[in-house]
Every structure is written in C-alpha cells, then in structure tokens.
Protein backbone atom coordinates (compact mmCIF):
# COMPACT_ATOMS: atom_id res chain seq x y z
CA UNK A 1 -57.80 79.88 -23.40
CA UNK A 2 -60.03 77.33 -24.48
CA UNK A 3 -57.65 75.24 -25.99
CA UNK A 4 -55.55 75.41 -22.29
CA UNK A 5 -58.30 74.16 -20.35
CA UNK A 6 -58.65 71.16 -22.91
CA UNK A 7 -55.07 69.94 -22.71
CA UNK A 8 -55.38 70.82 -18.40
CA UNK A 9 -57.95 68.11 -18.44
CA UNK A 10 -56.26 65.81 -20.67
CA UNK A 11 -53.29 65.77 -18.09
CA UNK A 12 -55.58 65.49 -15.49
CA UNK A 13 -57.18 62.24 -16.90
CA UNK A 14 -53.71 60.76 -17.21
CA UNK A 15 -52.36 60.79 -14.34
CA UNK A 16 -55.96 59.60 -13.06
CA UNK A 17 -55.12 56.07 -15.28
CA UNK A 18 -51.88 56.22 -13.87
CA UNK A 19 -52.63 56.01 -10.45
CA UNK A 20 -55.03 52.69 -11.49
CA UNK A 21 -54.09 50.76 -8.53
CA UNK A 22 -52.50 47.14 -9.84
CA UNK A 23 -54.95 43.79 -8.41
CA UNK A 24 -54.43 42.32 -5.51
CA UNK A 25 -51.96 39.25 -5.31
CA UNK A 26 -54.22 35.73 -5.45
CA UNK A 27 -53.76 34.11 -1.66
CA UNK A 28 -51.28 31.17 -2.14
CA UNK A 29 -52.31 27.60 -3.17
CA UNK A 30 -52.09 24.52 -0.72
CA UNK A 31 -52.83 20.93 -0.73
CA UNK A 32 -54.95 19.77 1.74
CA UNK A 33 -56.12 16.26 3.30
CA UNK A 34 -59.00 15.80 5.56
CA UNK A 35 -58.01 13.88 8.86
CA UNK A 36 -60.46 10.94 9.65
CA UNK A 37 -61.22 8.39 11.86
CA UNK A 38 -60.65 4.67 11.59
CA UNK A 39 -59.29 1.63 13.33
CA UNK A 40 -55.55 1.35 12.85
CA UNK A 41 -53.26 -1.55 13.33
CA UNK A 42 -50.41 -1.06 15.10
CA UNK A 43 -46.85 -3.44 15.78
CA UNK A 44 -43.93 -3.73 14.16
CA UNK A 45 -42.18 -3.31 10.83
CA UNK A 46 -38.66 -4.10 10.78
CA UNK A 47 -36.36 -5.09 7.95
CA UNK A 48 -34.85 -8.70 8.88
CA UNK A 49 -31.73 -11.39 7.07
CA UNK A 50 -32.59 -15.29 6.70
CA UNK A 51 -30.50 -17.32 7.55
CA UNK A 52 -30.90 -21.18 7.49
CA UNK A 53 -32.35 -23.22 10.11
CA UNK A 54 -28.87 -25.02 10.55
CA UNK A 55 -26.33 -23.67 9.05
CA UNK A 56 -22.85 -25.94 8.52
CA UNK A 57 -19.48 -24.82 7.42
CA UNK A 58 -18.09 -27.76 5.70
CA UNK A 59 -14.48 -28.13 6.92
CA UNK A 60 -11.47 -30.93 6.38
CA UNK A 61 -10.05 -32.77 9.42
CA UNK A 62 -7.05 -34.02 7.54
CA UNK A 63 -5.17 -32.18 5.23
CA UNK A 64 -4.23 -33.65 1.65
CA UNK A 65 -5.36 -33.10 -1.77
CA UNK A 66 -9.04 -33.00 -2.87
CA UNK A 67 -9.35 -36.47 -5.01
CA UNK A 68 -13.52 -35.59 -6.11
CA UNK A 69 -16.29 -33.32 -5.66
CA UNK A 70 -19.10 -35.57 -4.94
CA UNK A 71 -22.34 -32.96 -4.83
CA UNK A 72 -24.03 -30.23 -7.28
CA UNK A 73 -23.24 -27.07 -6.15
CA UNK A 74 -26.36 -25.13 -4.53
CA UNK A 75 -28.67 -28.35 -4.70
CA UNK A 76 -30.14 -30.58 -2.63
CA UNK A 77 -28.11 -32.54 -0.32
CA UNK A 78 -29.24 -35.32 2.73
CA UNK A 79 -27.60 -35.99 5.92
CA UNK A 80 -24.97 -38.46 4.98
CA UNK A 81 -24.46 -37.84 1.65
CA UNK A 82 -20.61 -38.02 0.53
CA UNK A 83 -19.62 -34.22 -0.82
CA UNK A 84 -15.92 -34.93 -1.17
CA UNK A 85 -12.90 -37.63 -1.12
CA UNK A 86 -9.35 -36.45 -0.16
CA UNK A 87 -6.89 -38.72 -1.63
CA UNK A 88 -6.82 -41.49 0.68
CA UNK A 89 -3.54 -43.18 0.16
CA UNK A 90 -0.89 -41.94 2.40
CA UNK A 91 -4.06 -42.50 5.31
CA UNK A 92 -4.20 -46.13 4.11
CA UNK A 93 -0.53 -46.26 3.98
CA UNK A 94 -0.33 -45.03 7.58
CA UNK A 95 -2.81 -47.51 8.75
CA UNK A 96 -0.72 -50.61 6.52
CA UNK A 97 2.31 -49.48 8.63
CA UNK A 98 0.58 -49.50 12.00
CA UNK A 99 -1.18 -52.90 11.25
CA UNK A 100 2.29 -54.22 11.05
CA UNK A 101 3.62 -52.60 14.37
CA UNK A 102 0.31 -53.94 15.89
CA UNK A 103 1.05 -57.18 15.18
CA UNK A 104 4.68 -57.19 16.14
CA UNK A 105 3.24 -56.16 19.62
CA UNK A 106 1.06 -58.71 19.98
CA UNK A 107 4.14 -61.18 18.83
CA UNK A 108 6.35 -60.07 21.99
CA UNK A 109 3.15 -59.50 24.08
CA UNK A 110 2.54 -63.41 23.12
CA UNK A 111 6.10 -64.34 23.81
CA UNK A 112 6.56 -62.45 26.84
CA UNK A 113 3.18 -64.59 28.34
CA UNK A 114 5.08 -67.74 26.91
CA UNK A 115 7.83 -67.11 28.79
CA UNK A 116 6.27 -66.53 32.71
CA UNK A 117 4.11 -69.83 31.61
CA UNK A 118 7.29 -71.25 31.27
CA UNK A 119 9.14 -69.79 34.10
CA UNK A 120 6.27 -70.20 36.88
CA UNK A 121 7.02 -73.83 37.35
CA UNK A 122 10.85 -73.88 37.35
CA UNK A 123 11.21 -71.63 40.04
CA UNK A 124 9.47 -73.84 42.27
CA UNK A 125 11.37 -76.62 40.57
CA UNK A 126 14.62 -74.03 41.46
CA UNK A 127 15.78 -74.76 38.02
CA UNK A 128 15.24 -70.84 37.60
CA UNK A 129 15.69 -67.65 39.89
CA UNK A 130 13.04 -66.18 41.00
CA UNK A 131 14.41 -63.04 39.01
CA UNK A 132 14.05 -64.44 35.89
CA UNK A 133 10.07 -65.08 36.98
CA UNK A 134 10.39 -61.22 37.48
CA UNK A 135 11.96 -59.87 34.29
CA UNK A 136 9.56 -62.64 32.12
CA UNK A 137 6.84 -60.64 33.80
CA UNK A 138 8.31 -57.23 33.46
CA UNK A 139 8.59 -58.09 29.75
CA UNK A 140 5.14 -59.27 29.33
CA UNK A 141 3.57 -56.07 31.22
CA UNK A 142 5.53 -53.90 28.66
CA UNK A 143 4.72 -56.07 25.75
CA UNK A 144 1.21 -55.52 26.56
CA UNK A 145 1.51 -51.84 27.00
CA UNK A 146 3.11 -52.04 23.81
CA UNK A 147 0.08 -54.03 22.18
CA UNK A 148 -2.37 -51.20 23.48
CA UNK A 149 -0.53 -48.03 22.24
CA UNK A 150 -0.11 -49.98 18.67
CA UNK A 151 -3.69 -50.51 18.88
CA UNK A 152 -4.08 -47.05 19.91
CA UNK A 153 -2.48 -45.14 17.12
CA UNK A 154 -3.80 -47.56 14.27
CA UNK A 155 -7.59 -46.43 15.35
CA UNK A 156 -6.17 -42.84 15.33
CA UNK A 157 -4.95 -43.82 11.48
CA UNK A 158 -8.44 -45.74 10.91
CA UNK A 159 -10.12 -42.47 11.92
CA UNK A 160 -8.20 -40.23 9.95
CA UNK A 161 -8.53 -42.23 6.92
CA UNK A 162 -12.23 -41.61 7.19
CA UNK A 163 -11.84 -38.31 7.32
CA UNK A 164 -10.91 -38.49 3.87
CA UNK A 165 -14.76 -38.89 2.79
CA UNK A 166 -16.21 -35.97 4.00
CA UNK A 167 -20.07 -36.35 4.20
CA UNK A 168 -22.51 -33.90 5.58
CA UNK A 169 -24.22 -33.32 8.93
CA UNK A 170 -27.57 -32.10 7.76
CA UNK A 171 -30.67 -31.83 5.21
CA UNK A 172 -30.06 -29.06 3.14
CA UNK A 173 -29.02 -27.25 0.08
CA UNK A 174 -25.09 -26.57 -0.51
CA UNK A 175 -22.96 -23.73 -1.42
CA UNK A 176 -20.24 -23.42 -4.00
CA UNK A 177 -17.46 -25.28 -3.54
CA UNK A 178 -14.57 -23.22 -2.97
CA UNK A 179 -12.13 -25.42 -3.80
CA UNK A 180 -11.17 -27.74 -7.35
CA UNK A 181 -10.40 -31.42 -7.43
CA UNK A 182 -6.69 -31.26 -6.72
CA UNK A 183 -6.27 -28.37 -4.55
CA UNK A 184 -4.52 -29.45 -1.04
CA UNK A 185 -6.93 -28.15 1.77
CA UNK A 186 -6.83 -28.49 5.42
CA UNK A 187 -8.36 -27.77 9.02
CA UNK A 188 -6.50 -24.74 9.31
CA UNK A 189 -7.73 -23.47 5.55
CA UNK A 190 -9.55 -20.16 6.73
CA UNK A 191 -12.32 -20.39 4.69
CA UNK A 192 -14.77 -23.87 4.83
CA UNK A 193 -14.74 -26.50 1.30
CA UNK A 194 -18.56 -25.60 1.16
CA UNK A 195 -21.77 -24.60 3.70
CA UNK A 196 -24.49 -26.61 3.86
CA UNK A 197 -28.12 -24.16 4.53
CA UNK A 198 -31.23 -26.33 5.77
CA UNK A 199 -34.00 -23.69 4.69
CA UNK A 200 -37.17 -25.43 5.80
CA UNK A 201 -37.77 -24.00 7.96
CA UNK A 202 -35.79 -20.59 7.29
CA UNK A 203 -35.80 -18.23 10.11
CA UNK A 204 -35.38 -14.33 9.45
CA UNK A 205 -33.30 -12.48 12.00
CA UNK A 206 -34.72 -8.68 13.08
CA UNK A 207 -34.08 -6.23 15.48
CA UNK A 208 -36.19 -3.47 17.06
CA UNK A 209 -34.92 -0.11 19.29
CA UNK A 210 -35.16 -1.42 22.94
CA UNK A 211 -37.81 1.87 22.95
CA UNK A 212 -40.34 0.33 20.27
CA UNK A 213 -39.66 -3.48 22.10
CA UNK A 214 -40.54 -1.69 25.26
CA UNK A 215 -43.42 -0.54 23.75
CA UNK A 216 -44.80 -3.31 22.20
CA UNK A 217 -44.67 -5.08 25.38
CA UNK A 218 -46.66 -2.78 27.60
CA UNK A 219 -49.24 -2.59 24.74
CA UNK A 220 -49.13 -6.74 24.70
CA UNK A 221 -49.66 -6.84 28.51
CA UNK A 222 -52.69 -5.18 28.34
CA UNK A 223 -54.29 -8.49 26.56
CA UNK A 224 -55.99 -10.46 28.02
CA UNK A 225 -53.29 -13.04 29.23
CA UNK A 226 -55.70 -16.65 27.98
CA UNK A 227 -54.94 -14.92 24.59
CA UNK A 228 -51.71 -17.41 23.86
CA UNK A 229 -52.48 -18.40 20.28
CA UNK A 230 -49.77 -18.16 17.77
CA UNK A 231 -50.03 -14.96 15.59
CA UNK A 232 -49.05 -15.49 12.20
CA UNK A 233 -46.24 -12.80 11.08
CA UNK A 234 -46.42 -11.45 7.30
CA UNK A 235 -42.65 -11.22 5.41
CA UNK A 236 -42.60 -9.12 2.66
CA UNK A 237 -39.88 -9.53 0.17
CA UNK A 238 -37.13 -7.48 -1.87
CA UNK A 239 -39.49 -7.11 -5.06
CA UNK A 240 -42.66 -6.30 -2.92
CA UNK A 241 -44.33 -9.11 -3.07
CA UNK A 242 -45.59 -10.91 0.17
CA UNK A 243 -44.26 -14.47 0.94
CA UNK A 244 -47.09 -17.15 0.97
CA UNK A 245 -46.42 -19.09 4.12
CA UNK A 246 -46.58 -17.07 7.61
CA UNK A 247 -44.30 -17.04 10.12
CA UNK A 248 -43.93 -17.56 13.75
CA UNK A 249 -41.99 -16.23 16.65
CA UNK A 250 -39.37 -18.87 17.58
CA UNK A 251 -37.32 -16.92 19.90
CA UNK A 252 -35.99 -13.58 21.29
CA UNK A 253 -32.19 -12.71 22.35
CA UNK A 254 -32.07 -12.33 26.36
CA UNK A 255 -30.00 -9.63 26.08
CA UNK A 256 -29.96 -6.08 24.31
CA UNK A 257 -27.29 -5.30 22.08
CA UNK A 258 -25.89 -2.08 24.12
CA UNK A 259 -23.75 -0.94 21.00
CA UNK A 260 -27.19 -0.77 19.02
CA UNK A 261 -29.74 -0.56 21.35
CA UNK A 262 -31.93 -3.33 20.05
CA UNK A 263 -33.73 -6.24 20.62
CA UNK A 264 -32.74 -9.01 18.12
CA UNK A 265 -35.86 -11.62 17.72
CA UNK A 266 -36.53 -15.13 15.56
CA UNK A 267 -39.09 -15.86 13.44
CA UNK A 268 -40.09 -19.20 11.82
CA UNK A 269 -41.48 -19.60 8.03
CA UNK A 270 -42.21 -22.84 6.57
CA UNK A 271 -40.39 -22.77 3.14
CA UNK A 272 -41.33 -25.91 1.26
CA UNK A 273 -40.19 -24.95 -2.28
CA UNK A 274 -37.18 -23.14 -0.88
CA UNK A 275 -37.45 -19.44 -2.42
CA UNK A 276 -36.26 -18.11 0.10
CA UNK A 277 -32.62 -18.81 0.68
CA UNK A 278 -29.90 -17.79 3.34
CA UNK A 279 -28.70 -13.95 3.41
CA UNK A 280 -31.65 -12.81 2.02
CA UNK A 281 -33.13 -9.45 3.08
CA UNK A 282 -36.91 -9.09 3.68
CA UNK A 283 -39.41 -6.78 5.58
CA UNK A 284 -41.71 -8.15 8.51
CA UNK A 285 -44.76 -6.57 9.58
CA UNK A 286 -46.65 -7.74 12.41
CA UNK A 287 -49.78 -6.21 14.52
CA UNK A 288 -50.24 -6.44 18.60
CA UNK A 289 -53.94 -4.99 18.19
CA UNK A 290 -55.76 -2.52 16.31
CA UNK A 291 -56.48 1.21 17.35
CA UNK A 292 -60.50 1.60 16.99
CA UNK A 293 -62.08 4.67 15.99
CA UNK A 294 -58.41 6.84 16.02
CA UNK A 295 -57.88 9.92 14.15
CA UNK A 296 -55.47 9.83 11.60
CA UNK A 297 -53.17 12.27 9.16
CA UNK A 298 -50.97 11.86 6.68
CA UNK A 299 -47.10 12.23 8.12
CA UNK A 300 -46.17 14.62 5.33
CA UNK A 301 -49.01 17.23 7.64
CA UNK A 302 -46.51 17.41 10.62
CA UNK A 303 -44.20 20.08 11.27
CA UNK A 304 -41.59 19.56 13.87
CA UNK A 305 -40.92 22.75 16.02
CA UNK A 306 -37.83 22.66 19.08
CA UNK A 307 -39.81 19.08 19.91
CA UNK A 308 -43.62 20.28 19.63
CA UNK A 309 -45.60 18.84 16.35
CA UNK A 310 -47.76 21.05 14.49
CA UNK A 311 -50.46 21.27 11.87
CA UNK A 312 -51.27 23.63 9.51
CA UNK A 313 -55.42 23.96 9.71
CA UNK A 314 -57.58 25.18 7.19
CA UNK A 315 -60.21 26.35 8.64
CA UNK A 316 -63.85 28.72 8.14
CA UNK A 317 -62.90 31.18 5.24
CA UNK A 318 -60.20 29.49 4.15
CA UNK A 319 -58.32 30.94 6.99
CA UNK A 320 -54.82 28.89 8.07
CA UNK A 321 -54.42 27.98 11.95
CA UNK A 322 -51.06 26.75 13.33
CA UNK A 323 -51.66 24.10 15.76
CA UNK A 324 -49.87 21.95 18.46
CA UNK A 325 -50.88 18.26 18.59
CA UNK A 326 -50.18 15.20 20.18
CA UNK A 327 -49.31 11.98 18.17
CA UNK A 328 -49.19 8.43 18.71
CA UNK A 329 -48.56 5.29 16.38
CA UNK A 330 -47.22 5.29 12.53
CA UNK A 331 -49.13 3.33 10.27
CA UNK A 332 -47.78 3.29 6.51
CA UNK A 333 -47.81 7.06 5.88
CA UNK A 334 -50.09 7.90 8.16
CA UNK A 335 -49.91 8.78 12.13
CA UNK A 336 -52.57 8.84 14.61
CA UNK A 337 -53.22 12.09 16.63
CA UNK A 338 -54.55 11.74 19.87
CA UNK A 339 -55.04 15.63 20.29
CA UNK A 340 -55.28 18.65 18.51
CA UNK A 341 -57.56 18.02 15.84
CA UNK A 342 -61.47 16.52 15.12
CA UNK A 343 -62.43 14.42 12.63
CA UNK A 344 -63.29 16.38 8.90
CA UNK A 345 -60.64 19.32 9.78
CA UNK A 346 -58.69 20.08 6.46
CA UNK A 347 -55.00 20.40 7.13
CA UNK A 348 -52.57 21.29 4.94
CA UNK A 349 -50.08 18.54 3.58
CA UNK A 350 -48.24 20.10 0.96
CA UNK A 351 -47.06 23.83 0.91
CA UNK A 352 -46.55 24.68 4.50
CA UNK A 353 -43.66 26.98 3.94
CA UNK A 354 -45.92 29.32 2.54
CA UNK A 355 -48.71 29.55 5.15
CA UNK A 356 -48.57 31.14 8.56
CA UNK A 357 -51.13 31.76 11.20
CA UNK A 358 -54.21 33.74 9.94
CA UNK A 359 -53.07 33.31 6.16
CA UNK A 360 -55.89 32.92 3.52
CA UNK A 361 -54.84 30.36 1.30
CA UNK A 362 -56.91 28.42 -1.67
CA UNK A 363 -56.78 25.02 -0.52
CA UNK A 364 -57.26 22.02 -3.17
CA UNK A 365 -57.73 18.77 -1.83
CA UNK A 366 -54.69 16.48 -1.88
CA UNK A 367 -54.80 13.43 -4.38
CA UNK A 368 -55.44 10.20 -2.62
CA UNK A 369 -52.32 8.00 -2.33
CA UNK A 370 -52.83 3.98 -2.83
CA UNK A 371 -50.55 3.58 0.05
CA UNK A 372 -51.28 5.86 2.64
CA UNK A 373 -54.18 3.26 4.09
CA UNK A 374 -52.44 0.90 6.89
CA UNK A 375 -50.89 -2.07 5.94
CA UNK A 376 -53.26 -5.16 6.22
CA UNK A 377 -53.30 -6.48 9.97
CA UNK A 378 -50.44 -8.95 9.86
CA UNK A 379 -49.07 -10.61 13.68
CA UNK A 380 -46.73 -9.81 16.35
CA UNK A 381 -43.94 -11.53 17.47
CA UNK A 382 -43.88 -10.74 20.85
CA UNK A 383 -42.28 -12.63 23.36
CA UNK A 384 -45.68 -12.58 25.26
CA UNK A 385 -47.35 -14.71 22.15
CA UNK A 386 -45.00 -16.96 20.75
C-alpha cells in the first residue's frame, strides 16, 4: 500500500514538470534613428551630358581623295589651322581650263568693241549700213556676256579649289579622324572627316520634371527679388569627385519637352585644363535656400500606404505607434517632415515588417551613415538668378 502511494506521487510530480510552461518569445529587434532638427538645403540634383561650347562637324565641300591629315587627333587645334588637303589637281586643272575660256572671251569681247569703233564712223560716212553698226554691237553685247559668265565659273573653280584645304572654324580640341589619307570623301559622306569640341567653357546639359522646375520657381520667387547675384552651381563627376571650377546658369529651353515632361537648362563651367570633355556624364547639385530649424528622417523610415506616408514610432515602453505624416523636401537620404513627429522621437528604420501598432519591440539605435547629412549647400540655376 505504501509502496502505491510512493509511485502515485511520483506520477504526480511528472506530469507537474511536464506541464512547465516553455518562456515567453523575446519581442522582436528593430533599428531605430532619432528624427532631429536642422537647417536643410534644398534645390536640385539632376544628372546632366557636356557638350562643347561650339561644337563643329568637320565636313568636305568638294569631293576627291584625301591627299594629308594635317592635325593630331584629339589635340589642340586654333581657328584657322589647316586639318586636311584633298588632292588639288583636277580643281587646278578646272581653273587652267577656265583661265583659257576667260581669256578667249575677253579676245571677242575686245574684237567685237574694235569693230563698232570701227563701224561708228562709216555709217555716217555711208561706206557701211547701218545694220552692220547693229550686228558689231550685237556681237560686242554677247561677247561681253560671254566675258562675265567665263569670269563667273572660273571664281566658282577658284572657290572650289580652296575647298581642297579644309581648315577649321573654331578654338578647340579635335576628334578622330574618320577617314585615311587616300580615302575619296565628299559633302554627301554621312558621317563628318572629324568634330572640332571648344571645351572652355564646357556647358553641361540637364533636365528637371516640369513638377520639381515648377517648384523651384515658386520657392525662388519668394526671394527677395534685389537678390540677382550669380549662384555658383557644384558638378560632381563619374568617379565622385567634385569638379574645381563652379558653374553658372547660361540658359533655359523656352519650351517643355511634352514627350518627357522636363525642363532642359544650361550651365556654364570654366574648364581651363580641359578634363572635362564632350559626352561626358556628371551630377549637378544646386541649392535655392536652406530650410532652418526642419525636422528630418532618414527615407528608409517611410512607409507608403494607398498614398498616405507612415512611420513606425517607438515610443514610452518600447511600445510601436503607426503614424501618418506629412513630408516635404529630399535631402541626400534624408526627408523633411513637416507633421507627424517632434524632434527626439525614435522611429524605426529598419525592420518594419515585423512591427505593428502596439507591438513591443527592443529597439537598437541605427548606425550613423556618413552620407545621410545633406549635401554641402551648392547653387541654383534658376532662371530667376542667372
């Protein structure tokens, strides 16, 4: 009996340890980033194409057979300089031939004159007709028509014989030839002998969404209008690194592209040592004014819900909040929110599909990023402040 009760309680105990309830599940982990206040510049950033400040297509007027190349291919070049010679001999043999006819011309032009000198006084004398007079001066009238159309097509010749040194238009630095010494090349070849780029000045072409342009100039109206000085724009280039000269607005299209939707605008940079060349891709960034005092989160905090932005918050006890806020201007990876949130509220920036409203989370604080301050105040190129 005694030995019953003993293995009773034994069982009993067991199935006590069994029913050990297992511990609780550790709320999930989240990154969080604390929103703050600070003066943000806002403008533009758009990604822009240089292209040269003239820009030449060097094309043949004659046709014939390149006789030299006279330039170094993607050097220097001046206005005037010779680049190439077309053989020049049938041109010169042209304008041999029409020297000739010109001066047979002026022979029967000369002859023709001789003759109504000579005829004038007979017919007064009546040792001519007076029809004779007539045909002497008929001849002469077509002699010198004669004389002028020779004269004519020999400066056409002389003209097209110097086409055969084909010089350029412009300062600059040339392309590669695309054509050898002995190749025959003409005005109707569809693609040029060379281009000639004049890169100093080099502008950069960019265009912005008619909505940012839009933008930009409501925000620029607001200035005071006796603010015209020239705002230096910043280019940064395809490796990162930012070019040393500034640039200026030069000028903006009058029109908006309707396939696109943009606004396609100039800008100016001095480029004495010619980097920069034409076709070149590069980044400009330029600021209208600066946002004082704003509050600011990182981009990667949004959520995007049927059109309405949200933040996770972390709030007392660790507690998650879902809300709605308003946003304005982007600045490098972060946005400014003009409602919703106060300055030293945690929200959450990484781990948001694992939080909903009224979650407990652990939140750990989100490792600063080197580029998530602005980018350095560089100028606009409105049309308002060129």
């Amino acid at each position: 009996m005694r030995q019953s009760a003993l293995a009773a309680a034994c069982l009993l105990l067991a199935g006590a340890c069994a029913k050990k309830e297992a511990p609780k599940a550790l709320p999930p982990e989240v990154l969080v980033a604390t929103v703050v206040q600070q003066d943000v510049p806002v403008g533009i950033e758009a990604v822009g194409q240089t292209r040269g400040s003239e820009e030449i297509e060097v094309r043949p007027r004659v046709s014939g057979y390149l006789q030299s190349i006279n330039f170094q291919e993607g050097q220097k070049v001046a206005k005037g300089q010779l680049l190439y010679v077309i053989d020049p001999r049938p041109f010169e043999a042209q304008v041999a031939q029409l020297k000739g006819q010109l001066e047979q011309a002026q022979a029967r032009l000369l002859n023709a004159k001789q003759d109504v000198a000579r005829y004038t006084p007979l017919v007064e004398q009546r040792a001519v007709s007076k029809m004779e007079l007539d045909n002497a001066h008929t001849a002469e009238q077509s002699a010198s028509g004669a004389v002028a159309s020779a004269q004519g097509a020999l400066r056409e010749a002389q003209v097209n014989l110097s086409y055969c040194r084909i010089t350029t238009a412009t300062d600059g630095v040339s392309g590669i030839s695309t054509k050898s010494v002995g190749n025959l090349v003409g005005p109707n070849d569809p693609q040029p002998l060379t281009t000639v780029s004049k890169i100093d000045p080099i502008w950069v072409k960019v265009s912005i969404p008619e909505a940012q342009y839009l933008e930009l100039a409501q925000r620029l109206a607001k200035r005071a209008r006796t603010d015209t000085a020239k705002r230096p724009i910043e280019m940064v280039l395809a490796d990162g690194s930012v070019f040393p000269h500034p640039g200026f607005f030069r000028a903006m299209d009058a029109r908006t592209d309707a396939t696109t939707g943009t606004v396609s605008i100039d800008i100016s940079f001095a480029n004495p040592d010619r980097i920069l060349r034409a076709g070149q891709f590069a980044r400009v960034r330029s600021v209208s004014e600066v946002l004082k005092g704003v509050l600011v989160v990182p981009q990667r905090a949004l959520q995007e819900l049927q059109g309405v932005q949200r933040v996770a918050v972390v709030g007392a006890g660790d507690t998650v909040h879902l809300r709605s806020v308003k946003t304005g201007q982007k600045s490098g990876d972060m946005v400014v929110v003009t409602d919703g949130v106060a300055a030293g509220d945690r929200v959450v920036v990484e781990g948001m599909q694992r939080v909903r409203d009224g979650l407990v989370v652990r939140p750990e604080a989100a490792p600063a990023k080197s580029d998530s301050a602005p980018a350095a105040p560089a100028p606009s190129p409105a049309p308002s402040t060129p």
